[in-house]
PDB file of N, CA and C in Angstrom:
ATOM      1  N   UNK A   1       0.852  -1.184   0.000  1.00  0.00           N
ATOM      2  CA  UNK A   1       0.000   0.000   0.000  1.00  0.00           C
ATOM      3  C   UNK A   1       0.890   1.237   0.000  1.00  0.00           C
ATOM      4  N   UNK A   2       0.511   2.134  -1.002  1.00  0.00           N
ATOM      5  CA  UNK A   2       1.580   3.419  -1.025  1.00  0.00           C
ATOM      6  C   UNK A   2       0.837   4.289   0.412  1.00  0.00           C
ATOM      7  N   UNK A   3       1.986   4.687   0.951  1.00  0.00           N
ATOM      8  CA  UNK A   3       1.584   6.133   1.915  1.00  0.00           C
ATOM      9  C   UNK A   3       0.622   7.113   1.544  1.00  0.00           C
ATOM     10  N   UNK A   4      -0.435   7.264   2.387  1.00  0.00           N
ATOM     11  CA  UNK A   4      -1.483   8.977   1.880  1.00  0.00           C
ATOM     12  C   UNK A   4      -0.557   9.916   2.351  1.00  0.00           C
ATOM     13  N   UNK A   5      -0.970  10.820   1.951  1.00  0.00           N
ATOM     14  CA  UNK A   5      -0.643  12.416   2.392  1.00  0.00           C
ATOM     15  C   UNK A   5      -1.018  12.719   4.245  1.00  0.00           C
ATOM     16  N   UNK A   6      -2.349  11.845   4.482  1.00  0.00           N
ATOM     17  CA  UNK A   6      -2.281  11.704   6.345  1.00  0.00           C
ATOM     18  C   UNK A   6      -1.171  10.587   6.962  1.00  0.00           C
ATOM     19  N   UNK A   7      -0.822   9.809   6.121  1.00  0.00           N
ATOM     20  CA  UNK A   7       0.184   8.869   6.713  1.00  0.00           C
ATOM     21  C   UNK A   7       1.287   9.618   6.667  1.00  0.00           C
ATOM     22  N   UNK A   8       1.795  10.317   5.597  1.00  0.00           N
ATOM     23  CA  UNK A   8       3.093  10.991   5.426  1.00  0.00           C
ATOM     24  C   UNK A   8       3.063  12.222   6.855  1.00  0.00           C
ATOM     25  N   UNK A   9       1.903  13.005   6.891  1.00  0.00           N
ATOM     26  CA  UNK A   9       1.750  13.513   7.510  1.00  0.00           C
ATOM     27  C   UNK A   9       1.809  13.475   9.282  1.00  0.00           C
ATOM     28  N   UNK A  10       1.655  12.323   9.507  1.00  0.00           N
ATOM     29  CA  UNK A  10       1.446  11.812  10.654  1.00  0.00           C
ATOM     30  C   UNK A  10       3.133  10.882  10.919  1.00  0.00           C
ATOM     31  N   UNK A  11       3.708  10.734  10.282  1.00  0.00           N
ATOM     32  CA  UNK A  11       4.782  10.578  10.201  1.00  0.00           C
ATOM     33  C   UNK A  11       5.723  11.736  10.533  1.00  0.00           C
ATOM     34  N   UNK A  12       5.750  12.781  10.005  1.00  0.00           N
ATOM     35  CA  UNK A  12       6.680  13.867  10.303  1.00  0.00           C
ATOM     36  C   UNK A  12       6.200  14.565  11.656  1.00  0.00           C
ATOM     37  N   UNK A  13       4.804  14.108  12.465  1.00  0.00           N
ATOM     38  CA  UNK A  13       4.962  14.620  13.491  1.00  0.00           C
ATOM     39  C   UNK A  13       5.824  13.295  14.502  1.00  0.00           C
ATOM     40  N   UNK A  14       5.513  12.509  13.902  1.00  0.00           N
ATOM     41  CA  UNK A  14       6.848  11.076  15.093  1.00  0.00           C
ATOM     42  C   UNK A  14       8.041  11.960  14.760  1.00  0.00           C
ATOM     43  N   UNK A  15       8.620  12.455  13.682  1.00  0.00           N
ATOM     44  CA  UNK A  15       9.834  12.634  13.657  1.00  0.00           C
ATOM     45  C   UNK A  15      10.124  13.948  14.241  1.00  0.00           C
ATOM     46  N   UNK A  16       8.999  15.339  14.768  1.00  0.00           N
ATOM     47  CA  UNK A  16       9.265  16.029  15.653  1.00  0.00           C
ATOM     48  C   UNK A  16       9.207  15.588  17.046  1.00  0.00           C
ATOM     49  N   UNK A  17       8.427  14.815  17.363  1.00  0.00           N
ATOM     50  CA  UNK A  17       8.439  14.214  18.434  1.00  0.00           C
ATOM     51  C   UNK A  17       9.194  13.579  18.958  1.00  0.00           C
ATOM     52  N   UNK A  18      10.017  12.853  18.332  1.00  0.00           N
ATOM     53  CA  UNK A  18      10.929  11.956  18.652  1.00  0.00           C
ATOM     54  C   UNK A  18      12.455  12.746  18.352  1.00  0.00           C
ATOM     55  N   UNK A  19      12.563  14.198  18.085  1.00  0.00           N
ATOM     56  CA  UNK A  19      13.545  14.912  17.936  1.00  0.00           C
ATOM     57  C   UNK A  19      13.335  15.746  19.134  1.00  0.00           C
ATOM     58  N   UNK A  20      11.885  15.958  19.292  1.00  0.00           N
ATOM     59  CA  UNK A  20      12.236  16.805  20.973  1.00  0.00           C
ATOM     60  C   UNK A  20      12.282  16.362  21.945  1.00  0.00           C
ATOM     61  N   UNK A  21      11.745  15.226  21.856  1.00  0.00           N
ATOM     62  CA  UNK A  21      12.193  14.397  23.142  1.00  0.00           C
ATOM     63  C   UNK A  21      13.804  13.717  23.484  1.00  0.00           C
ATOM     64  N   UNK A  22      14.154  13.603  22.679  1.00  0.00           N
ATOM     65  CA  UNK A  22      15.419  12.786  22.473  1.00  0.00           C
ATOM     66  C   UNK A  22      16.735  14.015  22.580  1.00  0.00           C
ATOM     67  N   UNK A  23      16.543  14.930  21.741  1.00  0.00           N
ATOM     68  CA  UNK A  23      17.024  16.478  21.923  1.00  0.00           C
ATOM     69  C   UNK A  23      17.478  17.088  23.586  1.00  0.00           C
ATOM     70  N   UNK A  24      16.277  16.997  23.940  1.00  0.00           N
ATOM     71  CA  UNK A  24      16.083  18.123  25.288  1.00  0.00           C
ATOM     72  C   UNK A  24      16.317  16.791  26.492  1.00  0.00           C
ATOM     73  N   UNK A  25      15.364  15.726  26.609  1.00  0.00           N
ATOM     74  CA  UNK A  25      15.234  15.007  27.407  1.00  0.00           C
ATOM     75  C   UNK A  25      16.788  15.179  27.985  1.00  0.00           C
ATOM     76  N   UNK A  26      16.637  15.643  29.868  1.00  0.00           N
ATOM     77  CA  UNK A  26      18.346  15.237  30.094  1.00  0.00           C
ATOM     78  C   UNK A  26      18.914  17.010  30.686  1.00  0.00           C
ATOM     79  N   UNK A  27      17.765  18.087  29.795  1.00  0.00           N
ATOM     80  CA  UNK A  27      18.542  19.514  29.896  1.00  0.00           C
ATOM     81  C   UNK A  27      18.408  19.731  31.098  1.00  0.00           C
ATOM     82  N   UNK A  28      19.081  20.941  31.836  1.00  0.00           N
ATOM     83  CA  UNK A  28      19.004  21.119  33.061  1.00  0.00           C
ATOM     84  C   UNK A  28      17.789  22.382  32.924  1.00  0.00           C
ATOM     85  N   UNK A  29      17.253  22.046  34.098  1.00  0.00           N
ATOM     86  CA  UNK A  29      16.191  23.012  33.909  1.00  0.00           C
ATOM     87  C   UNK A  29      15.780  23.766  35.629  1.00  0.00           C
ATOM     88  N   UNK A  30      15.579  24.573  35.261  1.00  0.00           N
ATOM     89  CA  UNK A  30      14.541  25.208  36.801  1.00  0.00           C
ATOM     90  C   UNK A  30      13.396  26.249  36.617  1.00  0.00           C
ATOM     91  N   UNK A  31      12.695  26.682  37.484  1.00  0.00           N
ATOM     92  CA  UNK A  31      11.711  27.452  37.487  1.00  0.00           C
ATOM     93  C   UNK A  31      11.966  28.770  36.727  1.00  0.00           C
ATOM     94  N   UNK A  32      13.541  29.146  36.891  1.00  0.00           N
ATOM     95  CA  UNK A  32      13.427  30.387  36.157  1.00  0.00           C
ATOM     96  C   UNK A  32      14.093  30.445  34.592  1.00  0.00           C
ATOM     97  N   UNK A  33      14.187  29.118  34.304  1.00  0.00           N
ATOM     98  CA  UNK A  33      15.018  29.030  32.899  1.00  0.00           C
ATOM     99  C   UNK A  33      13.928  28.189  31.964  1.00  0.00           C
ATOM    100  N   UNK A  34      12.243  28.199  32.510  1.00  0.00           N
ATOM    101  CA  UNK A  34      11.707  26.941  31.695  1.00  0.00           C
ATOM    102  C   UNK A  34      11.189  27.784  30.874  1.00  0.00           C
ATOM    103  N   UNK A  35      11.262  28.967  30.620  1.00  0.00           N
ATOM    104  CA  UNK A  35      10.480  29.860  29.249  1.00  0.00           C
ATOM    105  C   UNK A  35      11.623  29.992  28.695  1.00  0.00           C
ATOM    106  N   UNK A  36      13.157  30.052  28.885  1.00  0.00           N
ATOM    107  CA  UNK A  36      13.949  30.050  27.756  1.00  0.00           C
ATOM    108  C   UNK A  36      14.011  28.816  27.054  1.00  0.00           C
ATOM    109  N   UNK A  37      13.950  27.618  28.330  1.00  0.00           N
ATOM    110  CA  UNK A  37      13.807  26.161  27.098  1.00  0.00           C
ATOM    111  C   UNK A  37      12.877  25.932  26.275  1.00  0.00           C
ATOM    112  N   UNK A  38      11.358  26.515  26.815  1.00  0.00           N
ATOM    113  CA  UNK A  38      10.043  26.445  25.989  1.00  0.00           C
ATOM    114  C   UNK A  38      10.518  27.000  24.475  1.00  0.00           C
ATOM    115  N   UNK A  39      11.397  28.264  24.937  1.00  0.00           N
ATOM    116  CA  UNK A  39      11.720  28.897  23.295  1.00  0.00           C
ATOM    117  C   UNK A  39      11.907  28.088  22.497  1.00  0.00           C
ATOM    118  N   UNK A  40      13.505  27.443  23.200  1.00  0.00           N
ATOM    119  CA  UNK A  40      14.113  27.015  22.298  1.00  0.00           C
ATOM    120  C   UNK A  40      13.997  25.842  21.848  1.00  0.00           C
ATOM    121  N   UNK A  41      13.012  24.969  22.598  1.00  0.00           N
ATOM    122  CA  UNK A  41      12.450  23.979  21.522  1.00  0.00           C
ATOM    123  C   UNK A  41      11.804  24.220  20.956  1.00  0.00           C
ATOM    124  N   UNK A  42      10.771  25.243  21.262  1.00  0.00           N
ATOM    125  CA  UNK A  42      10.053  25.515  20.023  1.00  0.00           C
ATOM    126  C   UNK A  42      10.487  26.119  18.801  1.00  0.00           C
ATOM    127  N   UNK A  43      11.557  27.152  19.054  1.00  0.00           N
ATOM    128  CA  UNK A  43      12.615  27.558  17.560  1.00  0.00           C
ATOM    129  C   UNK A  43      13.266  25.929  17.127  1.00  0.00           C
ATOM    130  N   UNK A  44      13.638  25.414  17.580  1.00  0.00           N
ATOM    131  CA  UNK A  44      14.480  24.078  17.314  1.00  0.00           C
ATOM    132  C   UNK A  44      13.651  23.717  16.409  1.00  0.00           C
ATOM    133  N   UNK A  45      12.311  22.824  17.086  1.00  0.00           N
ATOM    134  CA  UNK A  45      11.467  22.080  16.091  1.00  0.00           C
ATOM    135  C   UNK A  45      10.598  22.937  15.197  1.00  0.00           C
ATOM    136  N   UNK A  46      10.278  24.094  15.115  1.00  0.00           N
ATOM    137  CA  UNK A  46      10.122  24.969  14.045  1.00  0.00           C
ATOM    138  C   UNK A  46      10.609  24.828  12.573  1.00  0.00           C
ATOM    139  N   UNK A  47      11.939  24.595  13.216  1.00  0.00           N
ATOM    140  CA  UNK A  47      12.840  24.862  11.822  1.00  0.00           C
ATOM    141  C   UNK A  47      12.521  23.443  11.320  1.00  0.00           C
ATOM    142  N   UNK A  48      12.404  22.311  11.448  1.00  0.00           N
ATOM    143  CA  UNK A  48      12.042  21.496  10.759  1.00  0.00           C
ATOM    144  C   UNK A  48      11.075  21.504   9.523  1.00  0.00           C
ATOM    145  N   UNK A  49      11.305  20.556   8.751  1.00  0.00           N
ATOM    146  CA  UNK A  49      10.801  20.503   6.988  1.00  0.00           C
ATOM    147  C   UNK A  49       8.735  20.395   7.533  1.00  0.00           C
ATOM    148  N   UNK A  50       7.950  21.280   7.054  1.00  0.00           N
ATOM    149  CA  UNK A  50       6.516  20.751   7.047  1.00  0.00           C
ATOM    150  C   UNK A  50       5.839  21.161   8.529  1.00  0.00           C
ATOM    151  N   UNK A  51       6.769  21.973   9.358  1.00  0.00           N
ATOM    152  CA  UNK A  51       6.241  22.208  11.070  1.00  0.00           C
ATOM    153  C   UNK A  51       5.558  23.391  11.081  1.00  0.00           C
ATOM    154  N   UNK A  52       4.490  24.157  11.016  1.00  0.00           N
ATOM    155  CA  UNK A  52       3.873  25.342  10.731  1.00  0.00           C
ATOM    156  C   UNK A  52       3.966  25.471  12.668  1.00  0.00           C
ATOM    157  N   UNK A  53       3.851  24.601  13.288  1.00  0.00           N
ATOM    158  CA  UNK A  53       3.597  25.454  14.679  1.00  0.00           C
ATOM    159  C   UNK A  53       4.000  24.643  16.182  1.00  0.00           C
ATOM    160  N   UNK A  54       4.599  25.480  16.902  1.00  0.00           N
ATOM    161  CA  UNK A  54       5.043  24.627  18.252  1.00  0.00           C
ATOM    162  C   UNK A  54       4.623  24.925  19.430  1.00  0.00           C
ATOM    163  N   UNK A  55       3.935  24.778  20.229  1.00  0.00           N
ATOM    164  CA  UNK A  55       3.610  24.990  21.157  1.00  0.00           C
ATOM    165  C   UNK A  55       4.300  24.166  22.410  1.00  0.00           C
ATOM    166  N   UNK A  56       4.757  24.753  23.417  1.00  0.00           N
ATOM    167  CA  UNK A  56       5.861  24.439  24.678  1.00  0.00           C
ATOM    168  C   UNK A  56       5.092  25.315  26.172  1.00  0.00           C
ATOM    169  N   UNK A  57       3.774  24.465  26.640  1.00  0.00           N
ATOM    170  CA  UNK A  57       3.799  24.823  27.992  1.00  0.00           C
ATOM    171  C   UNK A  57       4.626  24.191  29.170  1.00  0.00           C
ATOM    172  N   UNK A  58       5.162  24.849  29.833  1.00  0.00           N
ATOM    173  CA  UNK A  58       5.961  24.738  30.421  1.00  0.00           C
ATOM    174  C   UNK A  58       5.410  24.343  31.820  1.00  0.00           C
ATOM    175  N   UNK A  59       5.437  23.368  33.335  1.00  0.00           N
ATOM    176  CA  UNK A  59       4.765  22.989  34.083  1.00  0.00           C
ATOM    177  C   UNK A  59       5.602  24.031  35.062  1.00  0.00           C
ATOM    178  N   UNK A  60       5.861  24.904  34.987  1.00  0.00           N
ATOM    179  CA  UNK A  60       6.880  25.632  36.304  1.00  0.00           C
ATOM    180  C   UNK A  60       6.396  25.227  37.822  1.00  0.00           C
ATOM    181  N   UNK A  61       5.302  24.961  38.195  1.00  0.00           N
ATOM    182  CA  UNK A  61       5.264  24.607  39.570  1.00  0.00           C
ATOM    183  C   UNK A  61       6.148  23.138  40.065  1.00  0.00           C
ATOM    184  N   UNK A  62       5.479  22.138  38.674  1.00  0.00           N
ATOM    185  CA  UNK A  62       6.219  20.833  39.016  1.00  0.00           C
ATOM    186  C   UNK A  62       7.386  20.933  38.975  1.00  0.00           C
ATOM    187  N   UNK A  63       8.220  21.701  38.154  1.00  0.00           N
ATOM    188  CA  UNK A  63       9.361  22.129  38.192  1.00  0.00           C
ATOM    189  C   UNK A  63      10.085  22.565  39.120  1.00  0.00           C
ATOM    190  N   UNK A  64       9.658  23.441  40.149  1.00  0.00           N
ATOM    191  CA  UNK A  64       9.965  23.671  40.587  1.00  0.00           C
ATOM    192  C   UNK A  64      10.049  22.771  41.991  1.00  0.00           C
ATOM    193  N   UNK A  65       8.843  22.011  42.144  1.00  0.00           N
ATOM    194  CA  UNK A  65       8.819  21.324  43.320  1.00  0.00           C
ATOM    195  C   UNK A  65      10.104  20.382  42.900  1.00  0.00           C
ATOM    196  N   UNK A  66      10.880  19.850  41.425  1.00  0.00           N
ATOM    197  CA  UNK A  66      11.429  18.467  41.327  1.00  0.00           C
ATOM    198  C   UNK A  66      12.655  18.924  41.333  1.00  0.00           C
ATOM    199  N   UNK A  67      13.247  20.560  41.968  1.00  0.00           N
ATOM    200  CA  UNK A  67      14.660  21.015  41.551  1.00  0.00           C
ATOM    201  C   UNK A  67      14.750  20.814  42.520  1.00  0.00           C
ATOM    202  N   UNK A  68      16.213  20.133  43.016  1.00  0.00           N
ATOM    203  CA  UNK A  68      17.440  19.500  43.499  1.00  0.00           C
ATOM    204  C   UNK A  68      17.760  20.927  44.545  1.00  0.00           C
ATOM    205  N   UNK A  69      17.960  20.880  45.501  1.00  0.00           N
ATOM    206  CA  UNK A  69      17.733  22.485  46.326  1.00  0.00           C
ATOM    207  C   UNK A  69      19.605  22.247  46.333  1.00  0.00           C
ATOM    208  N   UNK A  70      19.978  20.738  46.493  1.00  0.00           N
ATOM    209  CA  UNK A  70      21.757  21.541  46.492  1.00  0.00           C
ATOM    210  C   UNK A  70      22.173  21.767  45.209  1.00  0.00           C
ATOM    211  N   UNK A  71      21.807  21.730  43.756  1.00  0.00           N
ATOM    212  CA  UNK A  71      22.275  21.978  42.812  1.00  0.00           C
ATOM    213  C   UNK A  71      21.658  22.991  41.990  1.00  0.00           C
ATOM    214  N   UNK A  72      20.433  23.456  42.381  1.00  0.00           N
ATOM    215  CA  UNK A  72      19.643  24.441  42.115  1.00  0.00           C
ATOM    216  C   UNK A  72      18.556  24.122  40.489  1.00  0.00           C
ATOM    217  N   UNK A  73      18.580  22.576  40.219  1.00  0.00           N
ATOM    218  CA  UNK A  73      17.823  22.406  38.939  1.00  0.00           C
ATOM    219  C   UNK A  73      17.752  20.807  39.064  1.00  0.00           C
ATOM    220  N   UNK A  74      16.706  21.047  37.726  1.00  0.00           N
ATOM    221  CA  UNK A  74      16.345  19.085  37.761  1.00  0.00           C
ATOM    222  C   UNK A  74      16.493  18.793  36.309  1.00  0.00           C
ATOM    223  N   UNK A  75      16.701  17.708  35.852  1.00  0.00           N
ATOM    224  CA  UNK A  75      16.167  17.698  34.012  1.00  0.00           C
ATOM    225  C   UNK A  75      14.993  17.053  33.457  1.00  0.00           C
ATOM    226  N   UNK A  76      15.035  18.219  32.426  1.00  0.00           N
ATOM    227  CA  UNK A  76      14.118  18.561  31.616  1.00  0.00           C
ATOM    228  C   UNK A  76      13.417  16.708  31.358  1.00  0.00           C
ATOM    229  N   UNK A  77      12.136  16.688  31.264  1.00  0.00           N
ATOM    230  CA  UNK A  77      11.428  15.043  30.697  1.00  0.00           C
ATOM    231  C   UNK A  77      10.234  15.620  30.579  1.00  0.00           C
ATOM    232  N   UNK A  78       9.543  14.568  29.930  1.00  0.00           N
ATOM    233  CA  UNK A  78       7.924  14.969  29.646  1.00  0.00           C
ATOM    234  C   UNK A  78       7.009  15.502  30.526  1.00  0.00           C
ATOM    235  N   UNK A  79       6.695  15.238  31.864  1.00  0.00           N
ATOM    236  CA  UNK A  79       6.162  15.421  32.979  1.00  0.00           C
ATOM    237  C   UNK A  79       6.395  17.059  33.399  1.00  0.00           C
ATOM    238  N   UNK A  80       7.196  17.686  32.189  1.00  0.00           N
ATOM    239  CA  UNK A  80       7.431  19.581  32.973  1.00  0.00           C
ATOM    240  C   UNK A  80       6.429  20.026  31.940  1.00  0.00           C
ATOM    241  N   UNK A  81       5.956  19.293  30.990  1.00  0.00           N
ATOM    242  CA  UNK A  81       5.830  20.481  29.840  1.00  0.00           C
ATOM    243  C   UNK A  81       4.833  19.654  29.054  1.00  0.00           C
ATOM    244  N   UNK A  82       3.485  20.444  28.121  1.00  0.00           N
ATOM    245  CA  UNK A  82       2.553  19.980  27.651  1.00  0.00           C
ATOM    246  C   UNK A  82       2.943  20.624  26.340  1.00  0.00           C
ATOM    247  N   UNK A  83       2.853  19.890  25.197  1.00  0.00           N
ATOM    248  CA  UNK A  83       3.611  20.056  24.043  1.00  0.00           C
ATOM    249  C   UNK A  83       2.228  20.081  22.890  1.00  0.00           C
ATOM    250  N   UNK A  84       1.970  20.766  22.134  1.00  0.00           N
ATOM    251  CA  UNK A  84       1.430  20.914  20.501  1.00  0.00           C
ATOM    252  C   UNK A  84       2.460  21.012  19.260  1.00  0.00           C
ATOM    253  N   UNK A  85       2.160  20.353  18.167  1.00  0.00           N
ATOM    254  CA  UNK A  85       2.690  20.288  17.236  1.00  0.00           C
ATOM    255  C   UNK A  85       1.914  20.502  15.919  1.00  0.00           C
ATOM    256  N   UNK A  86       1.964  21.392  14.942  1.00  0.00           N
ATOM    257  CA  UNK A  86       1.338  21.384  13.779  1.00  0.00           C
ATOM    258  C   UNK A  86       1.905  21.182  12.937  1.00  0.00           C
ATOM    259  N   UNK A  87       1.786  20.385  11.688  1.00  0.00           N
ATOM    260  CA  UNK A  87       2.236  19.783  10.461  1.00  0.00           C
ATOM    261  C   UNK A  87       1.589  20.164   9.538  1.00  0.00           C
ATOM    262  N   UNK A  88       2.059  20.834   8.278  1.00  0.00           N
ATOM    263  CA  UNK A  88       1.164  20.685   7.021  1.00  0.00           C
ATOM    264  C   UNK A  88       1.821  20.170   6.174  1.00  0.00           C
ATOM    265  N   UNK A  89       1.165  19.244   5.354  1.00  0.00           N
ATOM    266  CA  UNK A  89       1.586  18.481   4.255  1.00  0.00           C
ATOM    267  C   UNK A  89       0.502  18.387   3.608  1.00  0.00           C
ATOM    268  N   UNK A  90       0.998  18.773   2.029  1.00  0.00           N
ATOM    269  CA  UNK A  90      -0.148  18.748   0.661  1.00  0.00           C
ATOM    270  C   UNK A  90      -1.209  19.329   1.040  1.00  0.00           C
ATOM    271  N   UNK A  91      -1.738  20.213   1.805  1.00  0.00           N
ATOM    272  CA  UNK A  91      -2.910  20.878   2.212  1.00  0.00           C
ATOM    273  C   UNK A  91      -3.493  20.357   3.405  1.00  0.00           C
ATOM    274  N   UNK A  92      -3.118  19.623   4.131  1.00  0.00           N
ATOM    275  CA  UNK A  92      -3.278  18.569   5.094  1.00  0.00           C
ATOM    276  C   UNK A  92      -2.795  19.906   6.108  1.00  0.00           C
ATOM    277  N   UNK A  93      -3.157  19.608   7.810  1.00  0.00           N
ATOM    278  CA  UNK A  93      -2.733  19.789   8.816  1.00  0.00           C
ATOM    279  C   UNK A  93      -3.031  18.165   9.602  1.00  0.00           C
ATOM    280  N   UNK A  94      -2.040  18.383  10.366  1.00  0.00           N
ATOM    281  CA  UNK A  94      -1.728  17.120  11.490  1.00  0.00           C
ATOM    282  C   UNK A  94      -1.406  17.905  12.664  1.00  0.00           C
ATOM    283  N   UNK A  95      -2.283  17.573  13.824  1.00  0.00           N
ATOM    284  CA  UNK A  95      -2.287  18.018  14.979  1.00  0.00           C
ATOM    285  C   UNK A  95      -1.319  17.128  15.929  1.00  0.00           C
ATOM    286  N   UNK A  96      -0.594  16.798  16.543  1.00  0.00           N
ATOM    287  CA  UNK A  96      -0.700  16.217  17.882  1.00  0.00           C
ATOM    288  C   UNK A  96       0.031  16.700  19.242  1.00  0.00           C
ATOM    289  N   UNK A  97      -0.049  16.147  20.383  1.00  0.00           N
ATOM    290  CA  UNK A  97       0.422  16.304  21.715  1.00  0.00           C
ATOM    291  C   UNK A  97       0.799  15.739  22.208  1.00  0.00           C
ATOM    292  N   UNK A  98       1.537  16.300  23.112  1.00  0.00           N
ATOM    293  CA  UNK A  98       2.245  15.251  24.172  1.00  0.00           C
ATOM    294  C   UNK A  98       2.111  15.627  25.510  1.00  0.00           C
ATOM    295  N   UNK A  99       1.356  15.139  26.421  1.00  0.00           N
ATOM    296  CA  UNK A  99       1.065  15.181  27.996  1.00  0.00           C
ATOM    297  C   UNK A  99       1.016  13.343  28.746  1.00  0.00           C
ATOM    298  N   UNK A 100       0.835  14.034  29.756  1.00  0.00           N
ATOM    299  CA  UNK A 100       1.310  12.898  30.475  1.00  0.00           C
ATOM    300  C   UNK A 100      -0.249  11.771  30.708  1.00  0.00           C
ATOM    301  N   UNK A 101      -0.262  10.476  30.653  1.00  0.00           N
ATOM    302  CA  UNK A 101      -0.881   9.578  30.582  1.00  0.00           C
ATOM    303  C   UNK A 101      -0.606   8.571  31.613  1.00  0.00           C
ATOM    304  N   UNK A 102      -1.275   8.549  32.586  1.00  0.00           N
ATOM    305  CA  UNK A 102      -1.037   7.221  33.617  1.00  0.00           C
ATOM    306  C   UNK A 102       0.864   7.678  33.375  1.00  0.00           C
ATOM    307  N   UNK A 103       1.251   8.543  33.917  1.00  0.00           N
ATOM    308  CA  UNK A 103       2.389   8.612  34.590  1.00  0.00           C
ATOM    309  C   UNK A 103       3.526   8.666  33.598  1.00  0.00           C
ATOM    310  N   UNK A 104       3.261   8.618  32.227  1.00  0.00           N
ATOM    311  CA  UNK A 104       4.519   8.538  31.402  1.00  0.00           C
ATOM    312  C   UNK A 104       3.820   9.671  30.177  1.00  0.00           C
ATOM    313  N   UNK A 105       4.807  10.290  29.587  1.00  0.00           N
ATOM    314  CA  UNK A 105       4.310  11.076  28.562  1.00  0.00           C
ATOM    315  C   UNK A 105       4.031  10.760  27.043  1.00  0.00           C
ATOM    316  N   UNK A 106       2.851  10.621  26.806  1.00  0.00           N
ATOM    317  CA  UNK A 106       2.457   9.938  25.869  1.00  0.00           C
ATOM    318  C   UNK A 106       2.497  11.321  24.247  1.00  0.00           C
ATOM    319  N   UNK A 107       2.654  10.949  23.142  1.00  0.00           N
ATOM    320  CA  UNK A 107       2.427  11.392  22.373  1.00  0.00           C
ATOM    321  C   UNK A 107       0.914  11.223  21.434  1.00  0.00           C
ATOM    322  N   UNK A 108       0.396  11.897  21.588  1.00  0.00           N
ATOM    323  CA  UNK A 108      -0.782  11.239  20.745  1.00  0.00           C
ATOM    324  C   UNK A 108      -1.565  12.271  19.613  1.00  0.00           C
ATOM    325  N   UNK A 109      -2.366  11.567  18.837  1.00  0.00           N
ATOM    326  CA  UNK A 109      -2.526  12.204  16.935  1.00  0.00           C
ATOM    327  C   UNK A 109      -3.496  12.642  17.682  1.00  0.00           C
ATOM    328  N   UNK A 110      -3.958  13.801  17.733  1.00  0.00           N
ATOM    329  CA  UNK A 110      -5.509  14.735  17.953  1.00  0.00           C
ATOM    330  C   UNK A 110      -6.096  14.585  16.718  1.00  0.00           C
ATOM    331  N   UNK A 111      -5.466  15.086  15.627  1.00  0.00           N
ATOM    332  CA  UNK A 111      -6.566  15.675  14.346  1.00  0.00           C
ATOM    333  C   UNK A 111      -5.454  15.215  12.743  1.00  0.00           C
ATOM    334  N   UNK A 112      -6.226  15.263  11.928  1.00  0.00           N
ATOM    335  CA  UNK A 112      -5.789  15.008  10.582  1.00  0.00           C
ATOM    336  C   UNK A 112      -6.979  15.997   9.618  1.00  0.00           C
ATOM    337  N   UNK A 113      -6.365  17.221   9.352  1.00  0.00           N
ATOM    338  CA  UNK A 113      -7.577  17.661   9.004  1.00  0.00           C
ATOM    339  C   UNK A 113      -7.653  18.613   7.433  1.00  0.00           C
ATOM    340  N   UNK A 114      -8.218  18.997   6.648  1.00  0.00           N
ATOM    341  CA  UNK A 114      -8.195  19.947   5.345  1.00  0.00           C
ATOM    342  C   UNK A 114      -8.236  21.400   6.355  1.00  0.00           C
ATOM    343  N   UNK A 115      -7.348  22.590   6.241  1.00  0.00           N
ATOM    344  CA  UNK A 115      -7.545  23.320   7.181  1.00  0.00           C
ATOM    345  C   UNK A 115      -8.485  24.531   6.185  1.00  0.00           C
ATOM    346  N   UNK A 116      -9.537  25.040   6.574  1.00  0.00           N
ATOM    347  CA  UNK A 116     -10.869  25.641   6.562  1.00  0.00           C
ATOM    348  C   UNK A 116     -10.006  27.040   5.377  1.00  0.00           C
TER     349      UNK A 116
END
């Protein structure tokens, strides 16, 4: 079976997904540096081929409760931050997110849609 334009589509959001997680997962982070990381993953995965949009909320409270008080930070994982991703391909948009699910951060397809 050849690929649709929603399969292709839904494909290049695994491959932002699996570039910001793999990317960042690990950064050092704290309460007062999580809007510069929000940036800069979102400039990061921006620049990717077909990404019209990034969205990076940032959890600063949990964050803050999970920083290390003798080192002054914790790293960055799914559980700080609620993630959107937009894709267009061939007239297509592809939605998805990433928040946390029974305790681990799940990625999941919201929408596949002709955008209006």
């Amino acid at each position: 079976m050849e690929p649709t334009d929603a399969h292709r589509a839904t494909f290049e959001l695994g491959i932002k997904f699996g570039a910001l997680y793999h990317q960042f997962a690990g950064t050092p982070i704290s309460s007062a540096s999580a809007t510069d990381l929000a940036n800069a993953i979102e400039s990061a995965i921006e620049n990717q081929p077909h990404c019209e949009a990034v969205t990076v909320a940032m959890k600063t409270e949990a964050i803050e409760a999970a920083v290390d008080p003798d080192v002054g930070y914790t790293e960055f994982t799914g559980e700080f931050a609620d993630v959107e991703i937009v894709v267009g391909y061939e007239g297509l948009e592809a939605t998805a997110v990433m928040e946390m699910d029974e305790g681990y951060p799940r990625m999941r397809l919201v929408d596949v849609e002709e955008p209006a």
